[in-house]
Protein backbone atom coordinates (compact mmCIF):
# COMPACT_ATOMS: atom_id res chain seq x y z
CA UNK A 1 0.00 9.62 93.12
CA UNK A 2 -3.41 7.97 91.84
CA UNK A 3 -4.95 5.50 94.62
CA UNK A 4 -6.96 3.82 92.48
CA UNK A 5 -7.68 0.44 92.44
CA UNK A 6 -8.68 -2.87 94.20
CA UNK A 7 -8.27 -6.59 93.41
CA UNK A 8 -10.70 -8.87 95.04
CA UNK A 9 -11.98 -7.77 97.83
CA UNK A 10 -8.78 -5.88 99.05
CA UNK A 11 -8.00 -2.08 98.30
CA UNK A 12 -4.75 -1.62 96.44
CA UNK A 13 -2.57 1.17 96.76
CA UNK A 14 -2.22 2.83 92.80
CA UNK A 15 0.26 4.99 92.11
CA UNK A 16 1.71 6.47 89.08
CA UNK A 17 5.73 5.56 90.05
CA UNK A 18 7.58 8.47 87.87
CA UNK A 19 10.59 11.01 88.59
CA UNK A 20 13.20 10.76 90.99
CA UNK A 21 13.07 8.60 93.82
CA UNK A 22 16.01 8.54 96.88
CA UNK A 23 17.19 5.27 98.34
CA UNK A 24 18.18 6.44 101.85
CA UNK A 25 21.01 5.86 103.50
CA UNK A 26 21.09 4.91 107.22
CA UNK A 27 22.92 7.10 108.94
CA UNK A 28 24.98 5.62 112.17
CA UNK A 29 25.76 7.91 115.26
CA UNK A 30 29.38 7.33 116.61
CA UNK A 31 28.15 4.82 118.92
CA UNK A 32 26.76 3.11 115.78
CA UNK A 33 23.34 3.40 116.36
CA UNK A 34 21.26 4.80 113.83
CA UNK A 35 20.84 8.31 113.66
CA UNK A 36 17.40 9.08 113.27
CA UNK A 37 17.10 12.56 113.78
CA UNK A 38 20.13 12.91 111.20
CA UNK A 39 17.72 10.44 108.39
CA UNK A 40 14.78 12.05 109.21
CA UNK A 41 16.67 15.45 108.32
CA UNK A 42 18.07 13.77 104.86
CA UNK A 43 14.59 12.42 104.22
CA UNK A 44 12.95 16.27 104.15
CA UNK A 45 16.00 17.74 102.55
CA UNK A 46 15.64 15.58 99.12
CA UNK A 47 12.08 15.74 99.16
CA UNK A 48 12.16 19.79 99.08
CA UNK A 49 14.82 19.42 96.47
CA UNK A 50 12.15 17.67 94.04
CA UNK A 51 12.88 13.99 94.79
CA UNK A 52 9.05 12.03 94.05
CA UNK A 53 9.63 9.61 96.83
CA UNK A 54 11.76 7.99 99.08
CA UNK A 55 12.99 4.15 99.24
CA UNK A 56 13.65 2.78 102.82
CA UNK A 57 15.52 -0.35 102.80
CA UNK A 58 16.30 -0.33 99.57
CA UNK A 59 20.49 -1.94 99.51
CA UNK A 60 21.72 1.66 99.65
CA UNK A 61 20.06 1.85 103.57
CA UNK A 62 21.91 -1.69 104.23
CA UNK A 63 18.59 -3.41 105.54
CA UNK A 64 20.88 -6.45 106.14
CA UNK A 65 23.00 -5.16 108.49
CA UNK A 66 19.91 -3.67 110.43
CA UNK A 67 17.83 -5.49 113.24
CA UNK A 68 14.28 -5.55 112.65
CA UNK A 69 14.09 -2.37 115.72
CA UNK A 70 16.22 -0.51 113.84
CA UNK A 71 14.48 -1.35 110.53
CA UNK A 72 10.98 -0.39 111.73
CA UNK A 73 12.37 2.71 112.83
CA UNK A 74 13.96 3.64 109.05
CA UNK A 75 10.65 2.57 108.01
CA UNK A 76 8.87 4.87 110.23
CA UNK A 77 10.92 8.09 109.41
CA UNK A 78 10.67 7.96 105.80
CA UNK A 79 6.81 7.25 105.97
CA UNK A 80 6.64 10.35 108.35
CA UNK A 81 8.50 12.61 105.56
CA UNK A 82 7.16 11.18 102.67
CA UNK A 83 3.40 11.86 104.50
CA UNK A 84 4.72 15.28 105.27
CA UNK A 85 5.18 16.27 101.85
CA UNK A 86 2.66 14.23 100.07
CA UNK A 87 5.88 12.01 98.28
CA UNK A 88 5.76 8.06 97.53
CA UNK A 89 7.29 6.49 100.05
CA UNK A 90 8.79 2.63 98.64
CA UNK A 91 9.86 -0.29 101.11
CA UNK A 92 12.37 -3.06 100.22
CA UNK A 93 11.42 -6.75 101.01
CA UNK A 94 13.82 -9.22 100.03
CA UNK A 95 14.11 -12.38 100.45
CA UNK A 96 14.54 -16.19 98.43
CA UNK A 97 11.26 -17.76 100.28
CA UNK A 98 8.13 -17.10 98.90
CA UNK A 99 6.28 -17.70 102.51
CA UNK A 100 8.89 -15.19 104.00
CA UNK A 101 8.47 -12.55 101.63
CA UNK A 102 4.49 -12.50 101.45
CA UNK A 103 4.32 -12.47 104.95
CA UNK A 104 7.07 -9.57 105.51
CA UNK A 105 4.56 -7.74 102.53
CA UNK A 106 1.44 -8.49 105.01
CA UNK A 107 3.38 -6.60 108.10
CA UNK A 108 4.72 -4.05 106.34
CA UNK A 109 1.23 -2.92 104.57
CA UNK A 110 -0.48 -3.07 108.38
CA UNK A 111 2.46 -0.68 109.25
CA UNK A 112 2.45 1.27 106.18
CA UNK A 113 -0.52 0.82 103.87
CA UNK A 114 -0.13 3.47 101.46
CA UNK A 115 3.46 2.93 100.59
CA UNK A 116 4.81 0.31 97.30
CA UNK A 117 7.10 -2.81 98.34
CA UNK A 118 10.32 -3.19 96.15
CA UNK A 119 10.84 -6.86 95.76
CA UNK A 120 13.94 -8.67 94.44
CA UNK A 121 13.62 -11.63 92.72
CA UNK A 122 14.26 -14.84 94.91
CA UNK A 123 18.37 -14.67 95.20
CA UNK A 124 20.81 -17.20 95.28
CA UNK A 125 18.36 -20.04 94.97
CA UNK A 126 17.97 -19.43 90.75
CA UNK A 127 14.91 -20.47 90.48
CA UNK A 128 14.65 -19.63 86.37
CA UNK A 129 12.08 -17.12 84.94
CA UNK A 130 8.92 -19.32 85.27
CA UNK A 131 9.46 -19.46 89.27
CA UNK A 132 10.46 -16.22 89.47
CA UNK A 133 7.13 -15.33 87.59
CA UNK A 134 4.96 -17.96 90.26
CA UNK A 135 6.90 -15.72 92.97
CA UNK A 136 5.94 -12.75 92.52
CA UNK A 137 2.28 -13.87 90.83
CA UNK A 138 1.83 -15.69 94.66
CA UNK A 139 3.17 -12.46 96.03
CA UNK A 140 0.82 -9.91 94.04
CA UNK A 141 -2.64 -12.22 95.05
CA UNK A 142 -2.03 -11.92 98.87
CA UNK A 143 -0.54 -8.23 99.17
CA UNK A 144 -1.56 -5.68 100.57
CA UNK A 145 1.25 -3.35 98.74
CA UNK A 146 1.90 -2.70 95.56
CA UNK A 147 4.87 -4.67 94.08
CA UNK A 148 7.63 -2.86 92.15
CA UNK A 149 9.97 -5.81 91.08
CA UNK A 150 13.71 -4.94 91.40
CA UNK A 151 15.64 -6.52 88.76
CA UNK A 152 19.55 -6.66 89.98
CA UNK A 153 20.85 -9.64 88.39
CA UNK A 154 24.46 -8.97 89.59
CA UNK A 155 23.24 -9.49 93.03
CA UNK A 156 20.39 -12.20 92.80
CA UNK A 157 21.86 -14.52 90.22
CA UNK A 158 18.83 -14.41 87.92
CA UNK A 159 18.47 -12.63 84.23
CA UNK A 160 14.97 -11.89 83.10
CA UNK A 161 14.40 -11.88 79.59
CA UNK A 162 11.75 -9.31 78.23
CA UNK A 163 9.49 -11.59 77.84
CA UNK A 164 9.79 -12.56 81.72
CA UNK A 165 9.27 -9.31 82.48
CA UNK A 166 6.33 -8.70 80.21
CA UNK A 167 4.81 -11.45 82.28
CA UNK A 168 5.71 -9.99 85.50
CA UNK A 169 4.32 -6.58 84.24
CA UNK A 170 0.93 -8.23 83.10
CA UNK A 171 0.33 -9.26 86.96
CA UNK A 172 -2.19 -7.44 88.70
CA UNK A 173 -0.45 -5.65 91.48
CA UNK A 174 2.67 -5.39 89.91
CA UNK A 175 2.99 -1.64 88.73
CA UNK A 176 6.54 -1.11 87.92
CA UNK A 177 10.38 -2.49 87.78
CA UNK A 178 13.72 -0.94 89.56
CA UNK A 179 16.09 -1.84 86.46
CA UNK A 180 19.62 -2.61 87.66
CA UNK A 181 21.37 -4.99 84.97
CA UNK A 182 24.45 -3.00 84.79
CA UNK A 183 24.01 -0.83 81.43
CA UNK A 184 21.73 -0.21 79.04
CA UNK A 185 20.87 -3.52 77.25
CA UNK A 186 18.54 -4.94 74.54
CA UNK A 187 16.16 -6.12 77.23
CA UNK A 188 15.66 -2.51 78.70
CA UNK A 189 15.46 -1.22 75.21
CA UNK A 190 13.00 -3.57 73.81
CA UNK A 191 10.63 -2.43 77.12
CA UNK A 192 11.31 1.09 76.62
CA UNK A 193 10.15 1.05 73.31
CA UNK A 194 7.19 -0.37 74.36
CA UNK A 195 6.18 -0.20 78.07
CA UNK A 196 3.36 -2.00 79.35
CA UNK A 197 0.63 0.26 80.29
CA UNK A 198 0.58 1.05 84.00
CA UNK A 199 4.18 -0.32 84.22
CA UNK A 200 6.88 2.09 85.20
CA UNK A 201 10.04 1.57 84.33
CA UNK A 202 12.97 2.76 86.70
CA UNK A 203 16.28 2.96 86.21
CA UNK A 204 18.20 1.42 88.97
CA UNK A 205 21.69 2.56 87.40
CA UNK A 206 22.69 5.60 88.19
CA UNK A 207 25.32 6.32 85.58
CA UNK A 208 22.82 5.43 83.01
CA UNK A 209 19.69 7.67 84.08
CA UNK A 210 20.21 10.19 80.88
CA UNK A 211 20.11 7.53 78.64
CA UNK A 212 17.20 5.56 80.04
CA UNK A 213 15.35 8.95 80.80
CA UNK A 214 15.77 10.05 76.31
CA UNK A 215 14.49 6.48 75.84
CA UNK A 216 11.58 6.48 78.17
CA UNK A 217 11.93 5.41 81.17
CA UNK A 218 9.69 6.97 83.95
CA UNK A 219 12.46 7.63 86.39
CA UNK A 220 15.31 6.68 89.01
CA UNK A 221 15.91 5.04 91.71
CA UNK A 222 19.27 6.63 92.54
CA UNK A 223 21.53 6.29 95.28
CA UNK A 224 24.12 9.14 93.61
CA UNK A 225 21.02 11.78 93.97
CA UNK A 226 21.48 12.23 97.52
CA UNK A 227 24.47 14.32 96.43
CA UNK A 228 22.84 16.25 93.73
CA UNK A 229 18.39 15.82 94.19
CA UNK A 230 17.70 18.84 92.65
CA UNK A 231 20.01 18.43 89.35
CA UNK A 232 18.89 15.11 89.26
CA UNK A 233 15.34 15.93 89.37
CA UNK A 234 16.23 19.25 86.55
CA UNK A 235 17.75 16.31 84.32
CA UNK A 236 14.22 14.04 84.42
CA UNK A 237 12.14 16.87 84.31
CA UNK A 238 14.79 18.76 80.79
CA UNK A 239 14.34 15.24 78.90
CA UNK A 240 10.16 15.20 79.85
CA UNK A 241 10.20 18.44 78.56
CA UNK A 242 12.23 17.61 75.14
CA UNK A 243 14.98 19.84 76.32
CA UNK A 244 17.60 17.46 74.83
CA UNK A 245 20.83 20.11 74.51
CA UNK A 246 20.51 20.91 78.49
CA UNK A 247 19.25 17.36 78.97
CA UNK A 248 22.64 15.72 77.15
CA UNK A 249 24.93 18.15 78.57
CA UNK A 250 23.73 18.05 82.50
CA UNK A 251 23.06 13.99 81.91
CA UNK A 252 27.09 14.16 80.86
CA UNK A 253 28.11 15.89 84.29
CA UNK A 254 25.74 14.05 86.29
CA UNK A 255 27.20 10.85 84.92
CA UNK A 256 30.46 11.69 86.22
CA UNK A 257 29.64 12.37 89.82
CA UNK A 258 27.29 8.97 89.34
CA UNK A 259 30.31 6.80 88.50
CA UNK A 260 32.76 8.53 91.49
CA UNK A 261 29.99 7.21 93.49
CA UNK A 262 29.93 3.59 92.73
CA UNK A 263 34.03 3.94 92.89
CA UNK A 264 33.83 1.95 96.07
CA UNK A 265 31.02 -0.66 97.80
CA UNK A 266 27.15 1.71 97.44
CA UNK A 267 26.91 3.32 100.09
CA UNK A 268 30.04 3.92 101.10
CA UNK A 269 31.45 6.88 99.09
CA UNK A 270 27.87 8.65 99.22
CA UNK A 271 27.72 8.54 103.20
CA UNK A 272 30.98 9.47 103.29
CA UNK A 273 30.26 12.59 101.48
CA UNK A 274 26.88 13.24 103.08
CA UNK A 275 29.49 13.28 105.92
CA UNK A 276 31.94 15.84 104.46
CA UNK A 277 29.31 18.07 103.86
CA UNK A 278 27.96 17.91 107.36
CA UNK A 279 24.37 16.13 106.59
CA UNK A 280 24.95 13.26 108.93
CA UNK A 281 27.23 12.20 111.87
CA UNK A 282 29.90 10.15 110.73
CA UNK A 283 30.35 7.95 107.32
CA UNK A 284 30.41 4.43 108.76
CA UNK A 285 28.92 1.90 107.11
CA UNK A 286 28.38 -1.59 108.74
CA UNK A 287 30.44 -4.48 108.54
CA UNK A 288 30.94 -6.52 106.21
CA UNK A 289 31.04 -2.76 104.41
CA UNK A 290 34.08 -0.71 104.88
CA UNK A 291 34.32 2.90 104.45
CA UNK A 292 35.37 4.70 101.44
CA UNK A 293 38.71 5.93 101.06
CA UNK A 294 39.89 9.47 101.38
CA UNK A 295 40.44 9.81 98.13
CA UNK A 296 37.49 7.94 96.84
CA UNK A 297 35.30 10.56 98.78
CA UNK A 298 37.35 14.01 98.00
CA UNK A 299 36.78 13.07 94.25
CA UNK A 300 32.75 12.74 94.39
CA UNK A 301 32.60 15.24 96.86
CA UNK A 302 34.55 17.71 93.95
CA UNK A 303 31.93 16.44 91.75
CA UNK A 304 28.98 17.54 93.91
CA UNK A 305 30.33 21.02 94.73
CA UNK A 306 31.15 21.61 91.16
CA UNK A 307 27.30 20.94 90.29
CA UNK A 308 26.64 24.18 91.97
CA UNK A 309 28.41 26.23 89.46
């Protein structure tokens, strides 16, 4: 991580974003609290596995269905590990109001001022890719975070062209992008061969992290890597490296196990592995989530224990 630079008369956070980066679950108790001692647990076991950094709130750690207690807390345990092991530690702020959102930013850098913000672009309200450029510009001139934009059209209702997101990438502040589009498309390759300098590009798609990894991209943000951090982390570091017959062949497997995961609502199947393999209390997830079926889990679970061999 490179702490580098400021803009105005604030000190920004720098950092270089790269490798692989875990968006925690939240783990419930059976009383459906969360289970903090059980998170802060997962939080130190993926960082000694290799992971860079961790993502609280990201929409694997259901910030929605969280109250703001509960989401302080998250916040709290995954700054605690990520200071504990000298990792990035990245914080999801959402949200269709500029106002909202900028002000969320300003709390969350008082609480944790050397962690990154992932931001969404504005959802539901559509506001086309010059607003969604004037949010996040607005954004990057009053916070106190680094902004990582996460690009999940499937969920906010807005494309981005690459020109949109050369923009956004050209905005001081703005060091990186969580790419979740769904595949690999001509947008991500026309950035990957040619990424802004300073602007790391991470993959937001799990199944496609081999791919995205031989074309460039910096790293993941991967919600399947709970199940597998330190193959995940073997795959980034075997395509850095030019390894590309162990790269293609582990990126193959690690696809697999990737798609069982997404086989019902994220997080679902994952915590109800983490569960089968005795790294949290129970799989519940929070309604309007349901839990995955048996069979949904015992196939990603066969997935993860075959990675050991």
């Amino acid at each position: 991580m490179n702490w580098t630079w400021a803009i105005g008369d604030r000190r920004i956070v720098g950092m270089e974003l790269k490798g692989i980066h875990v968006p925690l679950i939240t783990p419930f108790a059976a009383d459906g609290s969360v289970a903090l001692d059980a998170l802060e647990k997962l939080a130190h076991e993926v960082l000694d596995a290799g992971a860079a950094g961790l993502v609280a709130l990201g929409t694997t750690g259901e910030p929605a269905a969280l109250t703001a207690e509960e989401r302080d807390a998250v916040v709290d345990v995954a700054a605690a590990a990520c200071a504990a092991r000298g990792a990035q530690l990245t914080v999801g702020a959402s949200g269709g109001d500029t106002r909202s959102v900028g002000e969320a930013l300003a709390a969350l850098g008082a609480r944790v001022p050397r962690a990154a913000a992932l931001v969404t672009t504005p959802s539901f309200v559509r506001a086309g890719e010059a607003g969604t450029v004037a949010h996040f510009r607005a954004l990057a001139a009053s916070s106190p975070l680094p902004l990582v934009v996460y690009h999940i059209p499937y969920r906010t209702g807005q494309q981005l062209s690459t020109a949109a997101l050369r923009e956004l990438a050209a905005i001081e502040g703005v060091v990186g992008v969580k790419y979740a589009t769904g595949g690999l498309d001509q947008t991500a390759a026309e950035l990957l061969a040619d990424t802004p300098e300073g602007f790391a590009f991470l993959t937001g798609e799990d199944a496609y992290l081999s791919p995205m990894l031989a074309l460039g991209a910096a790293g993941g943000i991967l919600a399947s890597a709970h199940l597998a951090t330190a193959r995940f982390v073997e795959l980034a570091e075997a395509w850095q490296a030019g390894d590309v017959t162990w790269a293609r062949a582990l990126g193959h497997r690690l696809t697999g196990l990737a798609l069982s995961a997404f086989t019902a609502p994220n997080p679902s199947v994952t915590k109800g592995v983490l569960h089968a393999q005795g790294r949290i209390p129970t799989p519940d997830v929070r309604l309007p989530l349901l839990p995955a079926g048996e069979a949904e889990v015992r196939a990603a679970l066969a997935l993860a224990s075959g990675l050991d061999h």
